[in-house]
N, C-alpha and C. Protein backbone atom coordinates (compact mmCIF):
# COMPACT_ATOMS: atom_id res chain seq x y z
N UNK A 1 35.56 11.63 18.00
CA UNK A 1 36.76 12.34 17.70
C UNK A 1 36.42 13.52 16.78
N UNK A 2 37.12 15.01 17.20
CA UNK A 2 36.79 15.52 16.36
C UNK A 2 38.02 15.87 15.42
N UNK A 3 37.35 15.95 14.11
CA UNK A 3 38.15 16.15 12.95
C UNK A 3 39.26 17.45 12.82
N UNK A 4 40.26 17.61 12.98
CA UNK A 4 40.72 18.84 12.84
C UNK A 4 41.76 18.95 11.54
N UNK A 5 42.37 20.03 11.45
CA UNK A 5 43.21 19.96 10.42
C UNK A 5 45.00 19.32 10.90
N UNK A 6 45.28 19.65 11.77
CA UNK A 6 46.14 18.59 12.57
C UNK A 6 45.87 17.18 11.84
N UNK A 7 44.60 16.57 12.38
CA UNK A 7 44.25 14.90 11.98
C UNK A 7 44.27 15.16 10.42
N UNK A 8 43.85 16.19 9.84
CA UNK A 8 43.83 15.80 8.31
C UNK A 8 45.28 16.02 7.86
N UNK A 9 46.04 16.63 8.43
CA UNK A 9 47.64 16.62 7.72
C UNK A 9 48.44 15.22 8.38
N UNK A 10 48.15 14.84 9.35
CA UNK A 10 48.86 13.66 9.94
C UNK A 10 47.77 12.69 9.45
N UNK A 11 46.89 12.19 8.60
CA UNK A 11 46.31 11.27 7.63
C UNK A 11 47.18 12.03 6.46
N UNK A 12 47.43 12.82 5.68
CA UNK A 12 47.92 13.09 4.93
C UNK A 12 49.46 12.56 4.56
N UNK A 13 50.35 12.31 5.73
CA UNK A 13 51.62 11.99 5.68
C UNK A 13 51.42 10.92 6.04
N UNK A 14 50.61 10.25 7.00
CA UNK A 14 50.57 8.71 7.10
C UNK A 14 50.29 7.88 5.51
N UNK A 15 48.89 8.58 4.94
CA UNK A 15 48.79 8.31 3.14
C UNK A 15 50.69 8.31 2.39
N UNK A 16 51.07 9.27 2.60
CA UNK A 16 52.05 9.28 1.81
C UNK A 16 53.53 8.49 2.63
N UNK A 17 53.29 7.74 3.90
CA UNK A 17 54.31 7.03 3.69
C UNK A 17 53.89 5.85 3.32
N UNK A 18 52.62 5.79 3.40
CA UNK A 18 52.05 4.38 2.74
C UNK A 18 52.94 4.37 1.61
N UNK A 19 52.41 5.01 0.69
CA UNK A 19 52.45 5.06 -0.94
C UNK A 19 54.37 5.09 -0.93
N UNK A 20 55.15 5.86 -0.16
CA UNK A 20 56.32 5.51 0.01
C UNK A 20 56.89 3.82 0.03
N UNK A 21 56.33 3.53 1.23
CA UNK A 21 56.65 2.47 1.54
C UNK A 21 56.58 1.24 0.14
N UNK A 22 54.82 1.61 -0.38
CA UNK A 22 54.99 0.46 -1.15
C UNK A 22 55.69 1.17 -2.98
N UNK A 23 56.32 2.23 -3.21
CA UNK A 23 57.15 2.30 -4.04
C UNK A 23 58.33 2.05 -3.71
N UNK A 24 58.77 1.88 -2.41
CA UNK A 24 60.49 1.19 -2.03
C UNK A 24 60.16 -0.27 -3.16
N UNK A 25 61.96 -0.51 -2.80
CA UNK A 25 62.19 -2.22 -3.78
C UNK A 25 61.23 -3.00 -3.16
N UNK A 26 61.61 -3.06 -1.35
CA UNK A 26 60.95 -4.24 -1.04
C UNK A 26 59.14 -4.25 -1.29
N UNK A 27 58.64 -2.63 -0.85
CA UNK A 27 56.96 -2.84 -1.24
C UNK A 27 57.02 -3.81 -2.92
N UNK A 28 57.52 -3.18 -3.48
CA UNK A 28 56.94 -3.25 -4.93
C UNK A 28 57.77 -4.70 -5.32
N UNK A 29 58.75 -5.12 -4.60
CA UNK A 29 58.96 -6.76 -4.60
C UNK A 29 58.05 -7.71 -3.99
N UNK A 30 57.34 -7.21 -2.69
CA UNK A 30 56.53 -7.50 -2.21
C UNK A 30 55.48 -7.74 -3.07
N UNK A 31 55.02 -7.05 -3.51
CA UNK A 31 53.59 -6.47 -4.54
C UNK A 31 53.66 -7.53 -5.48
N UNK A 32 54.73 -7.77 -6.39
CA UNK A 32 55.19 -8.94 -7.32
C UNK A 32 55.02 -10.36 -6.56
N UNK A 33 55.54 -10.63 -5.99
CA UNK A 33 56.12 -11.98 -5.50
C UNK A 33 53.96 -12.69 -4.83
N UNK A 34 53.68 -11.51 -4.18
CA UNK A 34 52.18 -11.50 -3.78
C UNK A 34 51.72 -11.96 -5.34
N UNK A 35 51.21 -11.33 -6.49
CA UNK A 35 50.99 -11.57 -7.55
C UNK A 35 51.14 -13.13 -8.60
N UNK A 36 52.55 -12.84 -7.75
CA UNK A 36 53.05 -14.58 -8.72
C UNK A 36 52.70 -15.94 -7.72
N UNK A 37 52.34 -15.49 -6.50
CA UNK A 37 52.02 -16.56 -5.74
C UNK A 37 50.65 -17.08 -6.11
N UNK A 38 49.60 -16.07 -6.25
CA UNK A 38 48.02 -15.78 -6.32
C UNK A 38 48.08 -16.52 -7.90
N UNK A 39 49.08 -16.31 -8.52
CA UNK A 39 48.59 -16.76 -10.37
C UNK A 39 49.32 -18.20 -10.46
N UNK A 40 50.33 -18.65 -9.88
CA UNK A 40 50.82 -19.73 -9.82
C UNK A 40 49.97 -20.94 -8.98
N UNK A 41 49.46 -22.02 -10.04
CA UNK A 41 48.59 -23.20 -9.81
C UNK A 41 48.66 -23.96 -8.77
N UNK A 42 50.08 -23.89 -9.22
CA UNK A 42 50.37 -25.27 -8.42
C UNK A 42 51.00 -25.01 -6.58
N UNK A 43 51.21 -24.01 -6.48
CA UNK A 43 51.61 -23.63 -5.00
C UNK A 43 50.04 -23.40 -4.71
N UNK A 44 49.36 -22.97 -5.04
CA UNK A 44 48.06 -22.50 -5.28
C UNK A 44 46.85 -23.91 -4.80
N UNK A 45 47.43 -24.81 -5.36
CA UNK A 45 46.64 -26.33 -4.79
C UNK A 45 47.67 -26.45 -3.46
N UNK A 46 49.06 -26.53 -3.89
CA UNK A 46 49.33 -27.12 -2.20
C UNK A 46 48.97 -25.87 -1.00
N UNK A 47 48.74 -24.55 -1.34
CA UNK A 47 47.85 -24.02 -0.48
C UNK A 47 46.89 -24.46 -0.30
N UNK A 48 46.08 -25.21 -0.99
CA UNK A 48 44.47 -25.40 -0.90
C UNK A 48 44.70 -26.96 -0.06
N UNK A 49 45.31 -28.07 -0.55
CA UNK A 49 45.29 -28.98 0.27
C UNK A 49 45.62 -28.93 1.59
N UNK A 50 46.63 -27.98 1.45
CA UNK A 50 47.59 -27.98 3.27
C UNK A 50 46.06 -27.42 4.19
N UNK A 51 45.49 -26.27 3.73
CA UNK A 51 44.25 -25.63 4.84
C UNK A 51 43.43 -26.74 4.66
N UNK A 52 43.23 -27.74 3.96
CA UNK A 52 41.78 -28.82 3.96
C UNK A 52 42.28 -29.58 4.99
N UNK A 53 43.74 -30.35 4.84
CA UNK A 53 44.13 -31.06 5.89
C UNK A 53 44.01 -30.37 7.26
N UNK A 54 44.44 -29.46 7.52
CA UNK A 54 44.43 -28.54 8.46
C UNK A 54 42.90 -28.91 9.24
N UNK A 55 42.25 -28.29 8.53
CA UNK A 55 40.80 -28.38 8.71
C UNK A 55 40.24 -29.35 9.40
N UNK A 56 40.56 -30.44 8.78
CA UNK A 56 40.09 -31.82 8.59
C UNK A 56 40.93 -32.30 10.01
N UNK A 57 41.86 -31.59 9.86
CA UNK A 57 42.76 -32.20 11.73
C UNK A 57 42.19 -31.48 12.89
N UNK A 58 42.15 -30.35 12.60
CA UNK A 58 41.41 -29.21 13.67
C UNK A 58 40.32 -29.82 14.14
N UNK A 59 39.68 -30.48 13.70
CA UNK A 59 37.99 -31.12 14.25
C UNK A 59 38.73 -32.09 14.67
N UNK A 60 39.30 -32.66 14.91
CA UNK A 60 39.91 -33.55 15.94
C UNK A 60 40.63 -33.68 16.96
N UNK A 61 41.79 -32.39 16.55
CA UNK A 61 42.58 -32.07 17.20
C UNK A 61 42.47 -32.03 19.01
N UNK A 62 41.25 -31.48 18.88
CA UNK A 62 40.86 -31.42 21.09
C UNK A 62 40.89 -32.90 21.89
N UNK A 63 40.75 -33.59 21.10
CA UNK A 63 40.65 -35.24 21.15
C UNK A 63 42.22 -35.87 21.47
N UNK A 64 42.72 -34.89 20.77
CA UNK A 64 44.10 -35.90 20.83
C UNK A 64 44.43 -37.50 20.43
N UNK A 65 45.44 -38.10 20.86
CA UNK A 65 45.91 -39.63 20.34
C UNK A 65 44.54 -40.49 20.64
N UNK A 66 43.60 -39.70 21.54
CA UNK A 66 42.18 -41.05 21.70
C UNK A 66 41.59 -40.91 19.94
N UNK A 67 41.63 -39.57 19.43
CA UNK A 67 40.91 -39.84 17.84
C UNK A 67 41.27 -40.07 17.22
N UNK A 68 40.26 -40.89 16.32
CA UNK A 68 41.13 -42.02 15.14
C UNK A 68 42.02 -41.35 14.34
N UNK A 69 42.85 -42.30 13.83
CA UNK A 69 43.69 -41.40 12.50
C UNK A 69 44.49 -39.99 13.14
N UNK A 70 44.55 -39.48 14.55
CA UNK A 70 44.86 -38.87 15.02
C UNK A 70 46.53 -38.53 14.35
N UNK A 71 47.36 -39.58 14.64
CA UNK A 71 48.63 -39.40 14.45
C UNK A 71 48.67 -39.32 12.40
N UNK A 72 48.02 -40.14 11.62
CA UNK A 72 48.20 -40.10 10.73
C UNK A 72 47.60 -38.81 10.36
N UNK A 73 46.62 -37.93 10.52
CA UNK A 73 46.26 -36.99 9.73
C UNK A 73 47.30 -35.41 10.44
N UNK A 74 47.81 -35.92 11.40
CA UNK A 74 48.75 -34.91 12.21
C UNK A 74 49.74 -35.13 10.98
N UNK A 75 50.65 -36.33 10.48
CA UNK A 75 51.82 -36.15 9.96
C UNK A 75 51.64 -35.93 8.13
N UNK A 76 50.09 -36.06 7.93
CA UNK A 76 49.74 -35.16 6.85
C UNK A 76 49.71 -33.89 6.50
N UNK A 77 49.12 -33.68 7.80
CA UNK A 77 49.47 -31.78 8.03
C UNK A 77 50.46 -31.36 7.84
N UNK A 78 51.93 -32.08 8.16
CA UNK A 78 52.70 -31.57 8.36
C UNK A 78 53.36 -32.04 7.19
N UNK A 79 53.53 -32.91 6.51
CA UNK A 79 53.46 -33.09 5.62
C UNK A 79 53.10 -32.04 4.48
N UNK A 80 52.36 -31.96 4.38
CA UNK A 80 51.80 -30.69 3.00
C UNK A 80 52.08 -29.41 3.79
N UNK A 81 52.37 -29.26 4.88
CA UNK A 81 53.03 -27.80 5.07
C UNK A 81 54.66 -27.98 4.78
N UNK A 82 54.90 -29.17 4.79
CA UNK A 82 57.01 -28.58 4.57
C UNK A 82 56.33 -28.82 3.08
N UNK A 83 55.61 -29.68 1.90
CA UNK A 83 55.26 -29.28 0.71
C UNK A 83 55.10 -28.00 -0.01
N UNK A 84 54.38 -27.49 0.74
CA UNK A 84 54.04 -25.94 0.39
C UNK A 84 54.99 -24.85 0.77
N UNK A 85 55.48 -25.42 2.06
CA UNK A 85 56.72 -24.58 2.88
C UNK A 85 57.85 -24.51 1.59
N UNK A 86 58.15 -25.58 0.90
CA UNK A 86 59.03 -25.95 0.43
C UNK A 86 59.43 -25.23 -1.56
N UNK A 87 57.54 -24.97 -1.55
CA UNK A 87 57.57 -24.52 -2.72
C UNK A 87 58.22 -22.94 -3.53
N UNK A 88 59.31 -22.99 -4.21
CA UNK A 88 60.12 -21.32 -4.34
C UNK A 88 58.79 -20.61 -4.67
N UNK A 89 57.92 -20.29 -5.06
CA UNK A 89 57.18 -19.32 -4.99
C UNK A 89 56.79 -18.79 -3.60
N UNK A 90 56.45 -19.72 -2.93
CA UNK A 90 55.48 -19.66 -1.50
C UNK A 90 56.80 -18.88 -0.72
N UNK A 91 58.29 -19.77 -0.64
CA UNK A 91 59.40 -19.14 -0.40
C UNK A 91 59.72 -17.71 -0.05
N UNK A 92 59.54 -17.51 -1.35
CA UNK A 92 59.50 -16.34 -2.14
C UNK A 92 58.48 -14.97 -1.20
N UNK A 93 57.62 -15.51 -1.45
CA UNK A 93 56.52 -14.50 -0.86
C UNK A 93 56.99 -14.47 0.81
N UNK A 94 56.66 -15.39 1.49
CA UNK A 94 57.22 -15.30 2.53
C UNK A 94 58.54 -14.48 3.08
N UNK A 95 59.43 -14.89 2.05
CA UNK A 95 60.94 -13.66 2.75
C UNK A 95 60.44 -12.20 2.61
N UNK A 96 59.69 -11.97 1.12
CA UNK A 96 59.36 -10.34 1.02
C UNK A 96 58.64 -10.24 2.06
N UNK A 97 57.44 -10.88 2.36
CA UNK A 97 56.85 -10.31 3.94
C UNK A 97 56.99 -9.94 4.88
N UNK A 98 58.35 -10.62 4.97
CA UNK A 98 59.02 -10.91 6.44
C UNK A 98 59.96 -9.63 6.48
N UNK A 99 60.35 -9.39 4.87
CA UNK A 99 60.95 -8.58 5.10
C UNK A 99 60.51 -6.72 5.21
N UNK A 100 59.40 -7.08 4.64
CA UNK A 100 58.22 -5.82 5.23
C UNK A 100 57.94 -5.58 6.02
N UNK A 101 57.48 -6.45 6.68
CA UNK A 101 56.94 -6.50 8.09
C UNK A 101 57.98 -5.77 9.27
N UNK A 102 59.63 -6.31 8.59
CA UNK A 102 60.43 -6.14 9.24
C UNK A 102 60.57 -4.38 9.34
N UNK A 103 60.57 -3.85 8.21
CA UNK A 103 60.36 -2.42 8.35
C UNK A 103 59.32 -1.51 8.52
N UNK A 104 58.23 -2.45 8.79
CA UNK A 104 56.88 -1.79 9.69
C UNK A 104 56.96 -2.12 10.81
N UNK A 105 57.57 -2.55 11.29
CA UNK A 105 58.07 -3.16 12.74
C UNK A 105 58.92 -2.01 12.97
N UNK A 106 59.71 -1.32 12.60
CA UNK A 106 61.04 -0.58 12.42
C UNK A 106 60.14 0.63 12.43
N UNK A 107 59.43 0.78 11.45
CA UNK A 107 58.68 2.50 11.55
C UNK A 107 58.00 2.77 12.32
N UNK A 108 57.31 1.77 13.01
CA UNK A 108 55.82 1.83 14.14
C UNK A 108 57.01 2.01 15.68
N UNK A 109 58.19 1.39 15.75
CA UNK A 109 58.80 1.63 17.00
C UNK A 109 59.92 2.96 16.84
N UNK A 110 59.74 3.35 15.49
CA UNK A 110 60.33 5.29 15.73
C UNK A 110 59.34 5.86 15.90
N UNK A 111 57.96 5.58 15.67
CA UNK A 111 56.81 6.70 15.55
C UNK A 111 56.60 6.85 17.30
N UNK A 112 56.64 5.73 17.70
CA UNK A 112 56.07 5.25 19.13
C UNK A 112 57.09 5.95 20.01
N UNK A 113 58.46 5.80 19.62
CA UNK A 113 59.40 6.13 20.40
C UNK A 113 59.41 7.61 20.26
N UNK A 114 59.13 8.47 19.41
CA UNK A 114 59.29 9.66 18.74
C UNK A 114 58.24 10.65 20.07
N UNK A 115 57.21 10.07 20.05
CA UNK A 115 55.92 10.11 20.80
C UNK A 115 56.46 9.99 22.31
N UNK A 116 56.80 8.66 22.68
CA UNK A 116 56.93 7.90 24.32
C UNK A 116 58.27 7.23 24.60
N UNK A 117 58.89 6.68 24.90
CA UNK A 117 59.54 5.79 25.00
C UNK A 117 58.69 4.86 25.85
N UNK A 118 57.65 4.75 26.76
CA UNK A 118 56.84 3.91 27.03
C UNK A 118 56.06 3.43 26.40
N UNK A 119 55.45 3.53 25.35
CA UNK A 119 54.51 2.92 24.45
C UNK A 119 55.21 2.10 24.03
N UNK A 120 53.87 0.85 24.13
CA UNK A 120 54.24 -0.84 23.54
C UNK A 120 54.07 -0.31 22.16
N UNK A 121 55.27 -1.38 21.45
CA UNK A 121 54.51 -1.62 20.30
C UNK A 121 54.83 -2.75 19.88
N UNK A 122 53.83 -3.35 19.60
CA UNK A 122 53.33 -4.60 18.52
C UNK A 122 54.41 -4.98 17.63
N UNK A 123 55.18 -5.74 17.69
CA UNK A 123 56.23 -5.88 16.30
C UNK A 123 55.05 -7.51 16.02
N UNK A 124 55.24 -7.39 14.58
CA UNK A 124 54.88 -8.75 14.01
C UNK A 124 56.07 -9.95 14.03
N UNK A 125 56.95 -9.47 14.27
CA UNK A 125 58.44 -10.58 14.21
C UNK A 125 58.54 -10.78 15.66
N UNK A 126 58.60 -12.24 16.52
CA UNK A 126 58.80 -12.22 17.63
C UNK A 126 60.11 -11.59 18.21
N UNK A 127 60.71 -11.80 16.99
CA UNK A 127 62.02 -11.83 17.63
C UNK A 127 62.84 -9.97 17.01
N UNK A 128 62.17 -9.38 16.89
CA UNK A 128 62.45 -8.16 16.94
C UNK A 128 62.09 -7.71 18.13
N UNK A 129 63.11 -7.68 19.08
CA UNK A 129 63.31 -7.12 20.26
C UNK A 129 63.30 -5.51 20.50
N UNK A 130 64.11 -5.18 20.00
CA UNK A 130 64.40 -3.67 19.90
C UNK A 130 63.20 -2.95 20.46
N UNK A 131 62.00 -3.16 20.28
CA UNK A 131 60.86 -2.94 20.62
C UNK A 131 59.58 -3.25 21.87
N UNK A 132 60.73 -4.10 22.17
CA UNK A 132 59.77 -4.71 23.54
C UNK A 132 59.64 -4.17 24.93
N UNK A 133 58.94 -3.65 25.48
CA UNK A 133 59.00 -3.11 27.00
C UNK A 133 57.95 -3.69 27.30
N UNK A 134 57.77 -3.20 29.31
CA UNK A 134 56.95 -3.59 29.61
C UNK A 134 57.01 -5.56 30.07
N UNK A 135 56.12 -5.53 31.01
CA UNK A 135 55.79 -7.19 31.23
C UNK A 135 56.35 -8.27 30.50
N UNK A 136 57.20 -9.02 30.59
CA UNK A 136 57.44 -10.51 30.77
C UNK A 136 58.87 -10.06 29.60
N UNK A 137 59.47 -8.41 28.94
CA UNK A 137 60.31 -8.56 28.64
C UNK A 137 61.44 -7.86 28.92
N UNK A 138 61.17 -7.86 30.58
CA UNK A 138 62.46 -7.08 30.59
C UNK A 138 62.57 -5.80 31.24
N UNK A 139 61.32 -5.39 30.64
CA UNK A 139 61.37 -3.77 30.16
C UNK A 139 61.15 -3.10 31.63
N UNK A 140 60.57 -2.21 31.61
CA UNK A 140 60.26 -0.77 32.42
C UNK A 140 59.79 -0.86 34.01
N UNK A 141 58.65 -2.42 33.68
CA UNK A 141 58.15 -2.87 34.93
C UNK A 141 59.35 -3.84 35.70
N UNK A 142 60.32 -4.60 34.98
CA UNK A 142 61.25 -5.20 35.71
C UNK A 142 60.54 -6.49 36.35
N UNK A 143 59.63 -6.77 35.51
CA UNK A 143 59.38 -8.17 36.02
C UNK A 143 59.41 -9.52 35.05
N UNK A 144 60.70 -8.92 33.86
CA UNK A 144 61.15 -10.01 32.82
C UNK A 144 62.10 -10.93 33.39
């Protein structure tokens, strides 16, 4: 690719909606809630136990009900995930994400649309539709 001044002003405004984005409430709630999750202990172990269990099931998992402890280390998993699921910090972090995500989902399908109205784009939320064309939704090809 070659470098032009075009690409360096459109890196230039892409930089600055970054820096936009994360001075909005939600970046910089985001930014916090990230912070208090990472310094808080104790969500901090039931993160650490829930991925060990995880772990520890995954090597079994291809096996199914023939491997031992199969069902019991399944309802451990799940177990320390509504634990951790459950914890207001972890909570916490999770809605700001979701709710970021939700407006990078939102900016990537004006940029795209601005550009194409055929261009896919990627939403991270399944269920942000608004954005879907193309194969199995509906869209353009008509074979949803």
């Amino acid at each position: 690719m070659i470098v032009t001044e075009d690409y360096i002003d459109m890196e230039t405004e892409a930089l600055a909606l970054v820096q936009a984005i994360m001075q909005s409430e939600i970046g910089e709630n985001y930014c916090l809630a990230k912070i208090a999750l990472e310094q808080n202990q104790v969500a901090q172990n039931k993160i650490h136990k829930f991925n060990l269990a995880k772990k520890e099931f995954e090597t079994i998992e291809k096996y199914g009900k023939f491997a031992p402890d199969y069902k019991e280390k399944n309802r451990e998993v799940r177990r320390l995930k509504r634990e951790m699921d459950m914890d207001e910090c972890v909570y916490q972090y999770r809605l700001l994400e979701t709710d970021l995500q939700t407006i990078l989902d939102e900016i990537s399908l004006k940029l795209a649309r601005t550009v194409s109205n055929t261009i896919k784009v990627p939403a991270g939320n399944p269920f942000f539709s608004t954005g879907a064309s193309g194969c199995g939704s509906g869209g353009s090809c008509g074979c949803g």
